[in-house]
N, C-alpha and C. Protein backbone atom coordinates (compact mmCIF):
# COMPACT_ATOMS: atom_id res chain seq x y z
N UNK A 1 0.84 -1.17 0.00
CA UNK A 1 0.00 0.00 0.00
C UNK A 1 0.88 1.23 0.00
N UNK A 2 0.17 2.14 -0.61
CA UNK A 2 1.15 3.43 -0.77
C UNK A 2 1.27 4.46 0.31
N UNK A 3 2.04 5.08 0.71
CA UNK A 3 2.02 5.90 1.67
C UNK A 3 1.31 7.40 1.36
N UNK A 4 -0.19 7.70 0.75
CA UNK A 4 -0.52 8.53 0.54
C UNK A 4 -1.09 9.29 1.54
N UNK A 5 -1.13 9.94 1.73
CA UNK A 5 -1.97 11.16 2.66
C UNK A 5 -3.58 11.19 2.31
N UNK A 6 -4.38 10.81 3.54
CA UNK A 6 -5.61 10.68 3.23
C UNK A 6 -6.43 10.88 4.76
N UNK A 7 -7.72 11.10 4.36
CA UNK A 7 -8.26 10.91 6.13
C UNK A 7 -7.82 10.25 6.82
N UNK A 8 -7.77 8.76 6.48
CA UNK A 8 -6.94 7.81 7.86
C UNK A 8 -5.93 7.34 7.77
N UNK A 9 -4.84 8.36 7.08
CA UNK A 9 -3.48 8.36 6.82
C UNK A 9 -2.72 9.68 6.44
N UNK A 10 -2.83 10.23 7.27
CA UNK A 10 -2.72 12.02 7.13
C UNK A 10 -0.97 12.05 7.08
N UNK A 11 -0.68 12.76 6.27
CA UNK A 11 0.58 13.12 6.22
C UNK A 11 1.83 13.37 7.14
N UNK A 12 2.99 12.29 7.06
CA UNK A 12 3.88 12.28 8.28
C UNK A 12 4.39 13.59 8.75
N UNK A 13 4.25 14.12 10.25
CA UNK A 13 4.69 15.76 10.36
C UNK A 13 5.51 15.37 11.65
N UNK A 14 6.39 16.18 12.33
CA UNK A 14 6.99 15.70 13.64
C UNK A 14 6.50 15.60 14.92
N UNK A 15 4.58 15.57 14.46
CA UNK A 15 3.96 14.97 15.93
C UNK A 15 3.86 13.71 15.68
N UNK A 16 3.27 12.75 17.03
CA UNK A 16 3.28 12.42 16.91
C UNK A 16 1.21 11.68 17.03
N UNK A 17 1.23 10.29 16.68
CA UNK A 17 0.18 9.91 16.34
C UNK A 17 -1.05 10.39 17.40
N UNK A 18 -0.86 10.47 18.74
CA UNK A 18 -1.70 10.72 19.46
C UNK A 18 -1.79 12.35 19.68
N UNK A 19 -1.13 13.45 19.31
CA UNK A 19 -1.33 14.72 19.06
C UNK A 19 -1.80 14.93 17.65
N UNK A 20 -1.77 14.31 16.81
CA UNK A 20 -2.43 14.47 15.57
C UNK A 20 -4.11 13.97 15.45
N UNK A 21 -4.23 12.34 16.27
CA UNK A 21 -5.45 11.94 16.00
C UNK A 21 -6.12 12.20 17.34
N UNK A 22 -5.37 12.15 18.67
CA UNK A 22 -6.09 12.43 20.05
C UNK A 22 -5.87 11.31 20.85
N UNK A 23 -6.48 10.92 21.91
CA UNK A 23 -6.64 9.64 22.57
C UNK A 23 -7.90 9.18 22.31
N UNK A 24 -7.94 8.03 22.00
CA UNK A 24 -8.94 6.79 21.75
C UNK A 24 -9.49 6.55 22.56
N UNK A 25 -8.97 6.80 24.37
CA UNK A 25 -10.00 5.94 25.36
C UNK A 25 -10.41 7.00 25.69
N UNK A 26 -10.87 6.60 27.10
CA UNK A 26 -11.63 7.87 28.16
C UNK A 26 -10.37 8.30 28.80
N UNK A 27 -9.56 7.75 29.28
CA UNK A 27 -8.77 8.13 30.44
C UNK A 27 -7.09 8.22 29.25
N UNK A 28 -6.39 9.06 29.95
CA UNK A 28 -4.93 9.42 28.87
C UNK A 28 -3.48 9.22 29.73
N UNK A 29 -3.42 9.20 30.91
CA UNK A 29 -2.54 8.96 32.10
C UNK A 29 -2.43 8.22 33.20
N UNK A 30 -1.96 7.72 33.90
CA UNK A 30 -2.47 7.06 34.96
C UNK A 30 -0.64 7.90 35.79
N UNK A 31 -1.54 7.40 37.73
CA UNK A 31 -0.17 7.78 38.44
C UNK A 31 -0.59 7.27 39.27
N UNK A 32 0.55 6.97 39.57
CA UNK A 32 0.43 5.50 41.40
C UNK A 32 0.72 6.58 42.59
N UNK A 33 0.03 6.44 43.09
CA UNK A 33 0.00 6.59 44.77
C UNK A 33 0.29 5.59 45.50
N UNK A 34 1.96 5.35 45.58
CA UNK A 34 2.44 4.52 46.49
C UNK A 34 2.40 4.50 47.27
N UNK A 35 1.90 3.05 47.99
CA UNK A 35 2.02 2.94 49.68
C UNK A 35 2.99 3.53 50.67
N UNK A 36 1.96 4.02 51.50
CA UNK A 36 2.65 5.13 52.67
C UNK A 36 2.78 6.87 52.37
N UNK A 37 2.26 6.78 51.05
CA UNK A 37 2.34 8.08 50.45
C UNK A 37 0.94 9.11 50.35
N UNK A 38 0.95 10.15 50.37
CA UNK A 38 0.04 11.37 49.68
C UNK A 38 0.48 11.94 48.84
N UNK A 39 -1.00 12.37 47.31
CA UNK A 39 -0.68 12.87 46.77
C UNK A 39 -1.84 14.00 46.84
N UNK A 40 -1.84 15.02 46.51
CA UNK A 40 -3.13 16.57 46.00
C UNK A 40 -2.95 16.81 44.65
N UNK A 41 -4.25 16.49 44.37
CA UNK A 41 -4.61 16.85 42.78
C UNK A 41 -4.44 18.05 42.74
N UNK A 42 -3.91 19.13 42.62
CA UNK A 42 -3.77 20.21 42.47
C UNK A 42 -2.98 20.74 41.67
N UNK A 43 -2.59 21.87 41.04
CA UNK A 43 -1.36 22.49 40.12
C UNK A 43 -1.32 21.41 39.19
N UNK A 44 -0.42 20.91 39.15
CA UNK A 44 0.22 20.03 38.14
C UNK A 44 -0.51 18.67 38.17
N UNK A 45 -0.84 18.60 38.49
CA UNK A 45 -2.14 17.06 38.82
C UNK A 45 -3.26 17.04 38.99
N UNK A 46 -3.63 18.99 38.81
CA UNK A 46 -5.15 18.65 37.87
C UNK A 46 -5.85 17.45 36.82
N UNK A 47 -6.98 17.54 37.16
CA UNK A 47 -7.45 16.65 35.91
C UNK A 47 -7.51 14.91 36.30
N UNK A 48 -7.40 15.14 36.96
CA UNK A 48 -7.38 13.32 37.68
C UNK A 48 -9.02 12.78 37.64
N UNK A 49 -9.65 12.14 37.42
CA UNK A 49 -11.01 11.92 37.45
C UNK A 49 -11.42 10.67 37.46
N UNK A 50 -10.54 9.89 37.63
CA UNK A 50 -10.88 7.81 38.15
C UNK A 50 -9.47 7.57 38.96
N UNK A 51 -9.92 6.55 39.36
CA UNK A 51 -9.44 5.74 40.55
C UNK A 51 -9.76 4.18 40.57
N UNK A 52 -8.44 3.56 41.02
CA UNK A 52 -8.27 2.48 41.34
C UNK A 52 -7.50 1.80 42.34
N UNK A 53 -8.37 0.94 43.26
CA UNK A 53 -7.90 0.64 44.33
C UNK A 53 -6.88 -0.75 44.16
N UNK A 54 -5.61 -0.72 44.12
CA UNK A 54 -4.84 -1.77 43.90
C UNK A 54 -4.86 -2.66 45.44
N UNK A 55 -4.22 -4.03 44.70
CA UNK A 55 -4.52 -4.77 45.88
C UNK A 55 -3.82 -4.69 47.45
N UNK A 56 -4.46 -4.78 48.38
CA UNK A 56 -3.45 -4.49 49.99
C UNK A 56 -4.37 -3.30 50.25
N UNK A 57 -4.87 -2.04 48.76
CA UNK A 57 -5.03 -0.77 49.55
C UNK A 57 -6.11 -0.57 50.17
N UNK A 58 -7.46 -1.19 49.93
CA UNK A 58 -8.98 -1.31 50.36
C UNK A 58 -8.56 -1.84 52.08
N UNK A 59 -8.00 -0.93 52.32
CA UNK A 59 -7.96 -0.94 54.01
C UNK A 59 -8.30 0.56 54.29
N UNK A 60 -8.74 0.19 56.16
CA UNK A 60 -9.45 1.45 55.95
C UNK A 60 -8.71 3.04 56.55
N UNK A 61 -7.47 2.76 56.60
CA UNK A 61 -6.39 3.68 56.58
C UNK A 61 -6.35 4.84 55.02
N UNK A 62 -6.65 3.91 54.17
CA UNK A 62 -6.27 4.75 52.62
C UNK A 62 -7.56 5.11 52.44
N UNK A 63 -7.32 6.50 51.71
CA UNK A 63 -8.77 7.40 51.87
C UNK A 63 -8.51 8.29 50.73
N UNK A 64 -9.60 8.07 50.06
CA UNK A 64 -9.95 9.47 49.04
C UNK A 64 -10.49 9.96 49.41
N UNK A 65 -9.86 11.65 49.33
CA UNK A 65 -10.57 12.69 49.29
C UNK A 65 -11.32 13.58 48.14
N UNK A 66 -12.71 13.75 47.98
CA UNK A 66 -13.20 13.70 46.72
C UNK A 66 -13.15 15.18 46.66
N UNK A 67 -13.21 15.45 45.66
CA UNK A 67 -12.86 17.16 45.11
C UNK A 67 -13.96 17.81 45.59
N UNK A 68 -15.50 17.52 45.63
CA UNK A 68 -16.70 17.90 45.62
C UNK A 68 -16.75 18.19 47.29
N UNK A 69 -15.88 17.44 47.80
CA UNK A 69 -16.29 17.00 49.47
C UNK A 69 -16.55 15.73 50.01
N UNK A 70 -15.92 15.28 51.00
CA UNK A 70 -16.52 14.11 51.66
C UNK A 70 -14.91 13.31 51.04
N UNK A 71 -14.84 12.01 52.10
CA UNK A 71 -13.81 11.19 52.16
C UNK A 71 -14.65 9.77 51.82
N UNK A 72 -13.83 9.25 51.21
CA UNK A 72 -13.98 7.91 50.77
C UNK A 72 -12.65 6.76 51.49
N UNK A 73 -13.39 5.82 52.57
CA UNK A 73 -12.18 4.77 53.07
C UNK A 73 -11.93 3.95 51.77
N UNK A 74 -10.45 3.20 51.88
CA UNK A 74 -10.36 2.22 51.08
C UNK A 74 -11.48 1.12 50.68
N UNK A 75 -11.35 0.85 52.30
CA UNK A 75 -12.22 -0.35 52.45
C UNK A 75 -13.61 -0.17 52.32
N UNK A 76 -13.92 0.72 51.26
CA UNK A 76 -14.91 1.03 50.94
C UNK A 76 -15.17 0.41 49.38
N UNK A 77 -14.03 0.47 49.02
CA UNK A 77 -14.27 0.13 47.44
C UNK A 77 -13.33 -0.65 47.02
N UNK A 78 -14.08 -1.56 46.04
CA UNK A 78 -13.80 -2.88 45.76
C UNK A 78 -12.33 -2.99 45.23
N UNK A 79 -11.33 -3.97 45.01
CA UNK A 79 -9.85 -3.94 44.39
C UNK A 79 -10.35 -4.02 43.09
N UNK A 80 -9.69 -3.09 41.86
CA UNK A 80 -9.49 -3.69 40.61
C UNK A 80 -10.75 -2.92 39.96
N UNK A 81 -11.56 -2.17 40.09
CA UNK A 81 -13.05 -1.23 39.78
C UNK A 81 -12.24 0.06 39.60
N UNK A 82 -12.77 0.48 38.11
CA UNK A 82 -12.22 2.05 38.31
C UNK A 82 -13.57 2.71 38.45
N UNK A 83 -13.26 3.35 39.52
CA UNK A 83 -14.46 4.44 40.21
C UNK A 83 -14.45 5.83 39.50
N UNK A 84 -15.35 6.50 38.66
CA UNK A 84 -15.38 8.26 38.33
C UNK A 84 -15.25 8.74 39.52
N UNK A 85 -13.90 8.49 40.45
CA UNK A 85 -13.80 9.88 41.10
C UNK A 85 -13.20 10.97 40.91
N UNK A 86 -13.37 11.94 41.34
CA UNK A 86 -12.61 13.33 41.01
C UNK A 86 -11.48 13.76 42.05
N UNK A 87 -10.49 13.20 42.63
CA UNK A 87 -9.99 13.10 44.16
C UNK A 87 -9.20 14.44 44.32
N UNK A 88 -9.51 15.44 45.23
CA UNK A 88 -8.77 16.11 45.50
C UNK A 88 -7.22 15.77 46.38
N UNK A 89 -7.47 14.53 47.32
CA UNK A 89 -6.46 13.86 47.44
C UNK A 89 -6.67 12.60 47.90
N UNK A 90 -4.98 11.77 47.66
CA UNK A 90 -5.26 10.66 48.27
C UNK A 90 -3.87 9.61 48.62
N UNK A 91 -4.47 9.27 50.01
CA UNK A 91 -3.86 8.82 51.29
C UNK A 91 -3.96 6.83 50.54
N UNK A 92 -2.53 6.73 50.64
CA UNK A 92 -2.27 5.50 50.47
C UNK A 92 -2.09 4.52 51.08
N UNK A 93 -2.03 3.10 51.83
CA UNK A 93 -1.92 2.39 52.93
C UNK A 93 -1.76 1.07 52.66
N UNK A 94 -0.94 0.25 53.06
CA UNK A 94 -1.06 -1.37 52.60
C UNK A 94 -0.89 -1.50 51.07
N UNK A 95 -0.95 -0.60 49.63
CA UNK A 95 -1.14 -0.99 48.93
C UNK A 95 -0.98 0.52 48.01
N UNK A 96 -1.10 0.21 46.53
CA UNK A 96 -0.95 1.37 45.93
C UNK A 96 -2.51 1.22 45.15
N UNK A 97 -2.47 2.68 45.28
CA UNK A 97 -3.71 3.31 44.50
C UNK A 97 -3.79 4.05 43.09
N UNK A 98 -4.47 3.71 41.75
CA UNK A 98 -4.00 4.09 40.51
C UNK A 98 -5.15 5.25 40.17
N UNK A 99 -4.72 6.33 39.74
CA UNK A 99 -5.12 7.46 39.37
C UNK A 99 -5.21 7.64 38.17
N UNK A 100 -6.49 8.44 37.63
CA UNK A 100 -6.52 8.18 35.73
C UNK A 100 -6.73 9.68 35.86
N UNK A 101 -6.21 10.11 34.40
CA UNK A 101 -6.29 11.47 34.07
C UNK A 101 -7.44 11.42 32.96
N UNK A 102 -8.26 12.28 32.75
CA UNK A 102 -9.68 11.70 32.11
C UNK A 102 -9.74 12.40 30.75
N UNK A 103 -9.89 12.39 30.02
CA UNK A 103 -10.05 12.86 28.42
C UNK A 103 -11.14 14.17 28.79
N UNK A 104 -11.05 15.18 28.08
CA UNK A 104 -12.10 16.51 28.26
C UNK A 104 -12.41 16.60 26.88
């Protein structure tokens, strides 16, 4: 096949494929909140909007804090479920917790 330039083969430029076509899923980043750690969505870690409770962390030490208000225990939510939360922060414990950055 030829390398022509077309709708679903747009001409090679020095971006790259996902600044030219976008992201495909819902979510574009992820960041671990390692055990024993805090992180604040804030400044530079705006934009966070799911969550995942890795295994060890659904104890009830590790806690999201939701942007809107109100705390969420680990042991509140299930291992391995990504939850739409919006976390303003979050407290890690026994386990690491995975953070998604959400497509707008």
């Amino acid at each position: 096949m030829a390398n022509n330039p077309g709708p679903y083969n747009p001409p090679a430029t020095g971006q790259n494929q996902f600044n030219r076509l976008g992201f495909p899923g819902r979510y574009h980043s992820a960041l671990t909140v390692a055990s024993g750690t805090t992180v604040n969505f804030t400044g530079s870690n705006y934009g966070y909007g799911a969550i995942l409770i890795g295994t060890g962390s659904n104890y009830g030490r590790t806690q999201i804090h939701v942007a809107g208000g109100g705390v969420i225990a680990g042991s509140d939510l299930s291992i391995g479920t990504i939850y739409d939360i919006t976390p303003s922060k979050v407290e890690a414990y026994n386990g690491n917790v995975y953070v998604f950055k959400r497509q707008q």
